[in-house]
N, C-alpha and C. Protein backbone atom coordinates (compact mmCIF):
# COMPACT_ATOMS: atom_id res chain seq x y z
N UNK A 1 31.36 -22.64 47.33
CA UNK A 1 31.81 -21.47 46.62
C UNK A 1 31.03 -21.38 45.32
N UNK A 2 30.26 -19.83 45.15
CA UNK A 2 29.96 -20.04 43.77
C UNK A 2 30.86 -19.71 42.87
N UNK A 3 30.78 -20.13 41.67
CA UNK A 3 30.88 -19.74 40.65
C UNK A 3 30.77 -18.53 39.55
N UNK A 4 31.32 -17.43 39.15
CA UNK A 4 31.27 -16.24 38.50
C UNK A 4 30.74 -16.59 36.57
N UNK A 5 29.61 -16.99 36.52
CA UNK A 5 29.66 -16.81 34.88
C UNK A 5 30.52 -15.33 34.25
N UNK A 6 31.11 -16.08 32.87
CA UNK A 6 31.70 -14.97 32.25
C UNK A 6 30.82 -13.76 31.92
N UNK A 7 31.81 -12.44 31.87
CA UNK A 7 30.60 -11.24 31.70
C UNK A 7 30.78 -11.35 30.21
N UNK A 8 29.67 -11.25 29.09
CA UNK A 8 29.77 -11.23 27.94
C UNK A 8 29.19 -9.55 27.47
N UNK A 9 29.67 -9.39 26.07
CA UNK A 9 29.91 -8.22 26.09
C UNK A 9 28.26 -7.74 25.96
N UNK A 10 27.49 -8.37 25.42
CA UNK A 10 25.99 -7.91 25.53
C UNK A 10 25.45 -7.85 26.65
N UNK A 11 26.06 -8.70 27.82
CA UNK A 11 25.17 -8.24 28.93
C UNK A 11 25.67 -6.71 29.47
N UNK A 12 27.00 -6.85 29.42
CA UNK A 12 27.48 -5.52 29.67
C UNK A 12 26.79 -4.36 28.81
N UNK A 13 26.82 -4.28 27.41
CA UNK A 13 26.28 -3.45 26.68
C UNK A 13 24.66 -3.14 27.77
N UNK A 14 23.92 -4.29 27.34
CA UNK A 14 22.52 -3.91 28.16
C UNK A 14 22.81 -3.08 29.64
N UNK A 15 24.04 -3.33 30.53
CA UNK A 15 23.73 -2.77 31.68
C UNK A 15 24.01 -1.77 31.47
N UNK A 16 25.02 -0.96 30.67
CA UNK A 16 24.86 0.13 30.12
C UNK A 16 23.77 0.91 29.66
N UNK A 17 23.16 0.07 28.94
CA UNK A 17 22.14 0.69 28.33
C UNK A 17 20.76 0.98 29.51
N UNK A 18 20.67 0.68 30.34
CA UNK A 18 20.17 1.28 31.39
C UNK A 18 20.27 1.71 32.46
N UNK A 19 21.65 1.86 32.63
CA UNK A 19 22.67 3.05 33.09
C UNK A 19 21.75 4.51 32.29
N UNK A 20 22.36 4.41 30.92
CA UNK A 20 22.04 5.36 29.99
C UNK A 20 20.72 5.77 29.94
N UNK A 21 19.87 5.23 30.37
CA UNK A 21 17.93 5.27 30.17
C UNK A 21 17.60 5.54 31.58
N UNK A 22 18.46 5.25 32.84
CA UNK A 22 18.23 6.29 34.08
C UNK A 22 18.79 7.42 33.81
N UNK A 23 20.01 7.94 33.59
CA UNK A 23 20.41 8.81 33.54
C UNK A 23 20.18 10.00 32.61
N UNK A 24 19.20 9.91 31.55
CA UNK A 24 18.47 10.04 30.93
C UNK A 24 17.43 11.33 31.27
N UNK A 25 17.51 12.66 30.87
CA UNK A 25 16.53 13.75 31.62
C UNK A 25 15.01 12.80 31.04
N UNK A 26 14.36 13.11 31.40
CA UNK A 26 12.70 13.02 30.98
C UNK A 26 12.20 13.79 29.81
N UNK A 27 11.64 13.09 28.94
CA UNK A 27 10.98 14.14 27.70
C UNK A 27 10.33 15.26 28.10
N UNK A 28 10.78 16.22 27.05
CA UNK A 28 9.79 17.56 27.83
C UNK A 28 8.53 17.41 26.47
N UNK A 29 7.41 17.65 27.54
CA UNK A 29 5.85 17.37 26.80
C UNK A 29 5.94 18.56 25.45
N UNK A 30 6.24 19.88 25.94
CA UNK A 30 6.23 20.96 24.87
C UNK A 30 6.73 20.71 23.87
N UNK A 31 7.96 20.03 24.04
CA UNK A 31 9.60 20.23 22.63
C UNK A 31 8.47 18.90 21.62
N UNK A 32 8.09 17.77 22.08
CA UNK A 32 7.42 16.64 22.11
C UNK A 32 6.38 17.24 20.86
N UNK A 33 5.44 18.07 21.24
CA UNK A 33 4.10 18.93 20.67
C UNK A 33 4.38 18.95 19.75
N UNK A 34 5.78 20.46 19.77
CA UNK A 34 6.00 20.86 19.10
C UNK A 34 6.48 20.19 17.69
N UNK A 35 7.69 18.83 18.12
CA UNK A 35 7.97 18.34 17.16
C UNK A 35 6.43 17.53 16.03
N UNK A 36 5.93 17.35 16.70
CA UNK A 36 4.58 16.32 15.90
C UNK A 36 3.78 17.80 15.30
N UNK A 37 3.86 18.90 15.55
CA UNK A 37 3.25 19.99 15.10
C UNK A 37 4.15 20.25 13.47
N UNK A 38 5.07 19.93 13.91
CA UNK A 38 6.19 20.24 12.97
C UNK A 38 6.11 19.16 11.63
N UNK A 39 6.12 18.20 12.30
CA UNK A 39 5.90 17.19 11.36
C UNK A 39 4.49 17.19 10.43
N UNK A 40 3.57 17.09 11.34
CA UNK A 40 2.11 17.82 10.78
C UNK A 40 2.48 18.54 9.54
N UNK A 41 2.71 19.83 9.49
CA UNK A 41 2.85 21.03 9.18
C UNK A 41 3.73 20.31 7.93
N UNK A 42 4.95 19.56 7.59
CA UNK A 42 5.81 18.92 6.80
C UNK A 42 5.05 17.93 5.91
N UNK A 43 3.92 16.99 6.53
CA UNK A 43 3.04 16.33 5.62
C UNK A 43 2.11 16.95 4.75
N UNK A 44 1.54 18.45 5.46
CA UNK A 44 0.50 18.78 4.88
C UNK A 44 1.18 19.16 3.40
N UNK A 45 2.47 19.65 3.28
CA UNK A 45 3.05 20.68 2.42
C UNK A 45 3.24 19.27 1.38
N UNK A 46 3.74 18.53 1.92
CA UNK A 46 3.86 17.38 1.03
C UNK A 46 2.96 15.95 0.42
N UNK A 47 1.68 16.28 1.14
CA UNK A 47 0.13 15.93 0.82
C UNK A 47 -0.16 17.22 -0.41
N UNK A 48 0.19 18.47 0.04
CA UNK A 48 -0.27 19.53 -0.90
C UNK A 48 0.15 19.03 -2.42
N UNK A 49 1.62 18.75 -2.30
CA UNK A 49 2.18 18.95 -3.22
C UNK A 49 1.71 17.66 -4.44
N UNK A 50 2.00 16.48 -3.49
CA UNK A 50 1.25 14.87 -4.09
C UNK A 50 0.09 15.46 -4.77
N UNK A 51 -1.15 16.09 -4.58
CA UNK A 51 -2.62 16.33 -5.19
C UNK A 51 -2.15 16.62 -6.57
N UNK A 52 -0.98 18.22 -6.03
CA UNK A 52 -0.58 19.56 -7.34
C UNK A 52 -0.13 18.11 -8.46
N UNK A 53 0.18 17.11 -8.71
CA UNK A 53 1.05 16.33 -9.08
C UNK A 53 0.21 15.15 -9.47
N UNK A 54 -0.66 14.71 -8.96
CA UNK A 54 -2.39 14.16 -9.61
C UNK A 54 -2.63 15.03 -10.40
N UNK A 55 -3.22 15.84 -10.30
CA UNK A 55 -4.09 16.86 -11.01
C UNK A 55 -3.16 17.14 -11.90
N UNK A 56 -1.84 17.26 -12.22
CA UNK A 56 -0.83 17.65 -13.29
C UNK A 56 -0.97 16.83 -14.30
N UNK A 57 -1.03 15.63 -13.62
CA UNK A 57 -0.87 14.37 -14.02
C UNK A 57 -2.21 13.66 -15.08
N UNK A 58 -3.29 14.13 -14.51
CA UNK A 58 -4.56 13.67 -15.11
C UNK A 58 -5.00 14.67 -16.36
N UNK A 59 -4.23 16.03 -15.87
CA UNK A 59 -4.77 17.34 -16.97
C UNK A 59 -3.69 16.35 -18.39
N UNK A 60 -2.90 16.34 -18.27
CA UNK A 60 -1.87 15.47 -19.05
C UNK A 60 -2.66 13.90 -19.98
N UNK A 61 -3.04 13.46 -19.27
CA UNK A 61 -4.03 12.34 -19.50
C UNK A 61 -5.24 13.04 -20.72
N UNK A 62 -5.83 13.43 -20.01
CA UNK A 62 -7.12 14.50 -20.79
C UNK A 62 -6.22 15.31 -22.14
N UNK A 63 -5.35 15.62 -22.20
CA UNK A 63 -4.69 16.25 -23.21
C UNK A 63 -4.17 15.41 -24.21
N UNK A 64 -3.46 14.42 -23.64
CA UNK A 64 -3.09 13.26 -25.07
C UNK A 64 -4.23 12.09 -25.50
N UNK A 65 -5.15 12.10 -24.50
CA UNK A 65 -6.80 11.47 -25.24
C UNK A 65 -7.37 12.63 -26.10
N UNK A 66 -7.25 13.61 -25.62
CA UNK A 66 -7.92 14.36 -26.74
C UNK A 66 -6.93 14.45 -28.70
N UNK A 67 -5.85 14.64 -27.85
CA UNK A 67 -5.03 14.68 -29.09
C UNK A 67 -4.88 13.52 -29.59
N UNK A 68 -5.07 12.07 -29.24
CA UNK A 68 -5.40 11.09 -30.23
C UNK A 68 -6.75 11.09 -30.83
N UNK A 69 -7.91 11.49 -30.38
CA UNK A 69 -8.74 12.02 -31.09
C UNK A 69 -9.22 13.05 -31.85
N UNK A 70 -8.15 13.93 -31.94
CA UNK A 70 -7.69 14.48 -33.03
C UNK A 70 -7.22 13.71 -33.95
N UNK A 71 -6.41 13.19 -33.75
CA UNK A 71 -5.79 12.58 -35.05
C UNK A 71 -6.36 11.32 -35.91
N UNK A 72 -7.25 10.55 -34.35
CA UNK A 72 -7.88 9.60 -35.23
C UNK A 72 -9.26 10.20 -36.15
N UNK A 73 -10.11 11.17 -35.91
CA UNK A 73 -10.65 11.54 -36.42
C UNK A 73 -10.42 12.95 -37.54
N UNK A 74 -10.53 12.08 -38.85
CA UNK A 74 -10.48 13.05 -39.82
C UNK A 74 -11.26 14.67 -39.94
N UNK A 75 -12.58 14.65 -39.01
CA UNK A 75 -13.28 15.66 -39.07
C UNK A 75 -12.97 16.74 -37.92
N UNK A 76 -11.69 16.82 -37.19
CA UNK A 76 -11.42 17.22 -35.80
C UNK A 76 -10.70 17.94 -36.85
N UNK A 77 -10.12 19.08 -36.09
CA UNK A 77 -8.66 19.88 -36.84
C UNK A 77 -7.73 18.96 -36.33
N UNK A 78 -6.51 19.61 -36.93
CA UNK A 78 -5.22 18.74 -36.51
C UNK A 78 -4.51 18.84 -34.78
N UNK A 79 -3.82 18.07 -34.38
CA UNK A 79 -3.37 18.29 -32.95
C UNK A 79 -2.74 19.34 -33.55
N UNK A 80 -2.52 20.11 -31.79
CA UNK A 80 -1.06 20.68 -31.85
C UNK A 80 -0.56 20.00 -31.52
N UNK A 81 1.10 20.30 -31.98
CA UNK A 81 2.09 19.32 -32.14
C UNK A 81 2.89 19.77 -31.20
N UNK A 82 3.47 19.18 -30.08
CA UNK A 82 4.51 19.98 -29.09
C UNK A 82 5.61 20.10 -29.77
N UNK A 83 6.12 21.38 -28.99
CA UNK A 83 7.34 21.91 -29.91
C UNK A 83 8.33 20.84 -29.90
N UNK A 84 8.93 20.04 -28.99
CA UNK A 84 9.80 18.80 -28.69
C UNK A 84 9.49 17.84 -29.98
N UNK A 85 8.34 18.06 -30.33
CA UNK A 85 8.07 16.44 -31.30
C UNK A 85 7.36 16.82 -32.72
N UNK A 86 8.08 18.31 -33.09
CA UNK A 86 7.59 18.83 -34.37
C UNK A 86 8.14 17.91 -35.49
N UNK A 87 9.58 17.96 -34.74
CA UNK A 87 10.28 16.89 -36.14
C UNK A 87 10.24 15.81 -36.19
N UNK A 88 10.06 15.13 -35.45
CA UNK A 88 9.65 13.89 -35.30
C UNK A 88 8.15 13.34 -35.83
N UNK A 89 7.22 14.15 -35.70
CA UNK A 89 6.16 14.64 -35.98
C UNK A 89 5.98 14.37 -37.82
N UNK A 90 6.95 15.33 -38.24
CA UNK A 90 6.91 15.52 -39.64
C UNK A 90 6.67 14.19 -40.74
N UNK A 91 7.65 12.99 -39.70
CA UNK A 91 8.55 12.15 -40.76
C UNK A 91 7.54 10.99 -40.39
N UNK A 92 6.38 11.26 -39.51
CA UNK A 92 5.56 10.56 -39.41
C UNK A 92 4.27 9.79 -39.79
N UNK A 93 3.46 8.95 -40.10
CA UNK A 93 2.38 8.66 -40.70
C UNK A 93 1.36 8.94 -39.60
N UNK A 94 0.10 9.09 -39.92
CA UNK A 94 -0.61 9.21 -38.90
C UNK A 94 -1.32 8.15 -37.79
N UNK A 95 -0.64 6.62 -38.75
CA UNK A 95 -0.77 5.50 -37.72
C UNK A 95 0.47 5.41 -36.71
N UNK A 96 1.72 5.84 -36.99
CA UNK A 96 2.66 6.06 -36.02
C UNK A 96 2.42 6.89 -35.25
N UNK A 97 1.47 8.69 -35.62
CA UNK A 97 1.28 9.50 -34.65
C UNK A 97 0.44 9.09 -33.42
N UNK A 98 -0.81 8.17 -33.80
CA UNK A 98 -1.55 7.61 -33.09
C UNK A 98 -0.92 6.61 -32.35
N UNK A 99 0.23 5.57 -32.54
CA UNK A 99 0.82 4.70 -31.78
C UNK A 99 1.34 5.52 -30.68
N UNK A 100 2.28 6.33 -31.18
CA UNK A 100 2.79 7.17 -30.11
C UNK A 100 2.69 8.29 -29.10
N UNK A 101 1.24 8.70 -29.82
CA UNK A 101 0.64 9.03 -28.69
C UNK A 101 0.04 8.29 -27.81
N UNK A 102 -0.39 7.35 -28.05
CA UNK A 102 -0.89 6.26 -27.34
C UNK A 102 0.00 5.05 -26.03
N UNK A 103 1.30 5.64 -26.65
CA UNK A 103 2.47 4.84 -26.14
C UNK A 103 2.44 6.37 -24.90
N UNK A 104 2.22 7.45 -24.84
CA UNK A 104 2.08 8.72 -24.30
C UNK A 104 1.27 8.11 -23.42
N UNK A 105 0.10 7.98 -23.53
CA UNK A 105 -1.49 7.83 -22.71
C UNK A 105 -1.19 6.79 -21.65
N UNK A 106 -0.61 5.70 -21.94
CA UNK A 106 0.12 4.92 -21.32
C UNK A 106 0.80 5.22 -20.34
N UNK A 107 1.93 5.37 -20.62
CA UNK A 107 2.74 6.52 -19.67
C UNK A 107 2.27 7.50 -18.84
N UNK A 108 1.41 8.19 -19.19
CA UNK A 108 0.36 9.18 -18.53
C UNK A 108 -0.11 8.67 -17.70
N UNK A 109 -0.46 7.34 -17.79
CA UNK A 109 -1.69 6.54 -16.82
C UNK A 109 -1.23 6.18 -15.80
N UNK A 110 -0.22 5.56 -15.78
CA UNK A 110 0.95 4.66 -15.04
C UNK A 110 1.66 6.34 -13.53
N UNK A 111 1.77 7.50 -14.53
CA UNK A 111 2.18 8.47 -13.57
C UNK A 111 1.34 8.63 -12.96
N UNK A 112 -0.05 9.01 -13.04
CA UNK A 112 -1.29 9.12 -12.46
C UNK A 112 -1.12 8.34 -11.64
N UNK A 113 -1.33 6.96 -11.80
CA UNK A 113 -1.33 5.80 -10.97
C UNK A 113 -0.57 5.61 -9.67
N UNK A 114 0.58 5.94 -10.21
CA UNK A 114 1.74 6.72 -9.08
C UNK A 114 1.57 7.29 -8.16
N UNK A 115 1.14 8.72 -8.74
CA UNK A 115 1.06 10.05 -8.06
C UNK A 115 0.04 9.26 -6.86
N UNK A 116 -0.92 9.37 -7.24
CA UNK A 116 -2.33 8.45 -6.37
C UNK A 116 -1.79 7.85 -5.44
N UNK A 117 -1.01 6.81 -5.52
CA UNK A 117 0.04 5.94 -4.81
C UNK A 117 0.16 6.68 -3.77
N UNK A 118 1.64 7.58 -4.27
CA UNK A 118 2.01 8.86 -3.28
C UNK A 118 1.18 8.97 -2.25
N UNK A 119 0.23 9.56 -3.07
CA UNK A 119 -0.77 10.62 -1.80
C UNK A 119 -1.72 9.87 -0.77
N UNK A 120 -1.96 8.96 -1.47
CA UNK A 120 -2.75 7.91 -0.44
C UNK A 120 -2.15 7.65 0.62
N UNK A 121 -0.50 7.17 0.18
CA UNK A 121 0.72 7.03 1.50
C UNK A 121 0.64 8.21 2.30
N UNK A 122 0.72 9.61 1.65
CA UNK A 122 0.89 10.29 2.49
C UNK A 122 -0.25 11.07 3.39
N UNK A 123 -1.21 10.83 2.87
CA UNK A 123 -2.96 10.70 4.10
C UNK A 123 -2.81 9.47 4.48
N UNK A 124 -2.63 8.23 4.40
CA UNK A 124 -2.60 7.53 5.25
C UNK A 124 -1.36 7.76 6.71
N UNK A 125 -0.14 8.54 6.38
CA UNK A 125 0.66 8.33 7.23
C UNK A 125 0.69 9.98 8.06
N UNK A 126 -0.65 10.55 7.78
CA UNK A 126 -0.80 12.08 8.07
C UNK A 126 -1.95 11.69 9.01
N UNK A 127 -2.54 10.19 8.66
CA UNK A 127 -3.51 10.36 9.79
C UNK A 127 -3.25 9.05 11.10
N UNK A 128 -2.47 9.03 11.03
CA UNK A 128 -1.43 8.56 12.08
C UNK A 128 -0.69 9.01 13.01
N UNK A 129 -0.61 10.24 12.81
CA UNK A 129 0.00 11.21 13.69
C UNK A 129 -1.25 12.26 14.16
């Protein structure tokens, strides 16, 4: 006489689970297309957007290098001062303006750095599909 090993619940689960994977219609090739068309179409907008967001990012860069060279050089006119940091601005020396813009440039660099990040991920994972 044999013997019945116990049914445990994973083997059961598995026979289910290909129960479920015959019974299963077949992928349709079109819906299939379509979805990876779709997706396509979802990276590009969001590849678009990653660049808009570099380029935001670097014009930003180029703007607070220039405006510390404004300030470090006496023979430049003066920065403009963004409206956010007029008052702050005021109570300032011009070795603090230069720190803190510089503490800016920093920051600037690091977003850049980012953004780049981003977009690389998202051409790398645009040309995968």
């Amino acid at each position: 006489a044999r013997r019945r090993e116990p049914k445990t619940p994973a083997a059961e689960a598995g026979k289910e689970a290909d129960a479920e994977r015959k019974a299963a219609p077949p992928e349709d090739p079109l819906r299939k297309l379509e979805d990876e068309r779709a997706k396509a179409a979802g990276l590009e907008v969001q590849i678009a957007e990653a660049e808009r967001k570099v380029a935001t990012a670097e014009v930003r860069v180029r703007d607070l290098e220039k405006r510390a060279l404004e300030i470090k050089n006496p023979y430049l006119p003066r920065p403009e001062v963004p409206p956010e940091q007029a008052e702050a601005w005021k109570t300032m020396s011009n070795v603090e303006r230069l720190r803190a813009t510089e503490d800016e440039i920093t920051a600037a660099r690091k977003a850049v750095e980012d953004a780049k990040a981003n977009l690389d991920r998202l051409r790398s994972a645009a040309e995968v599909h």
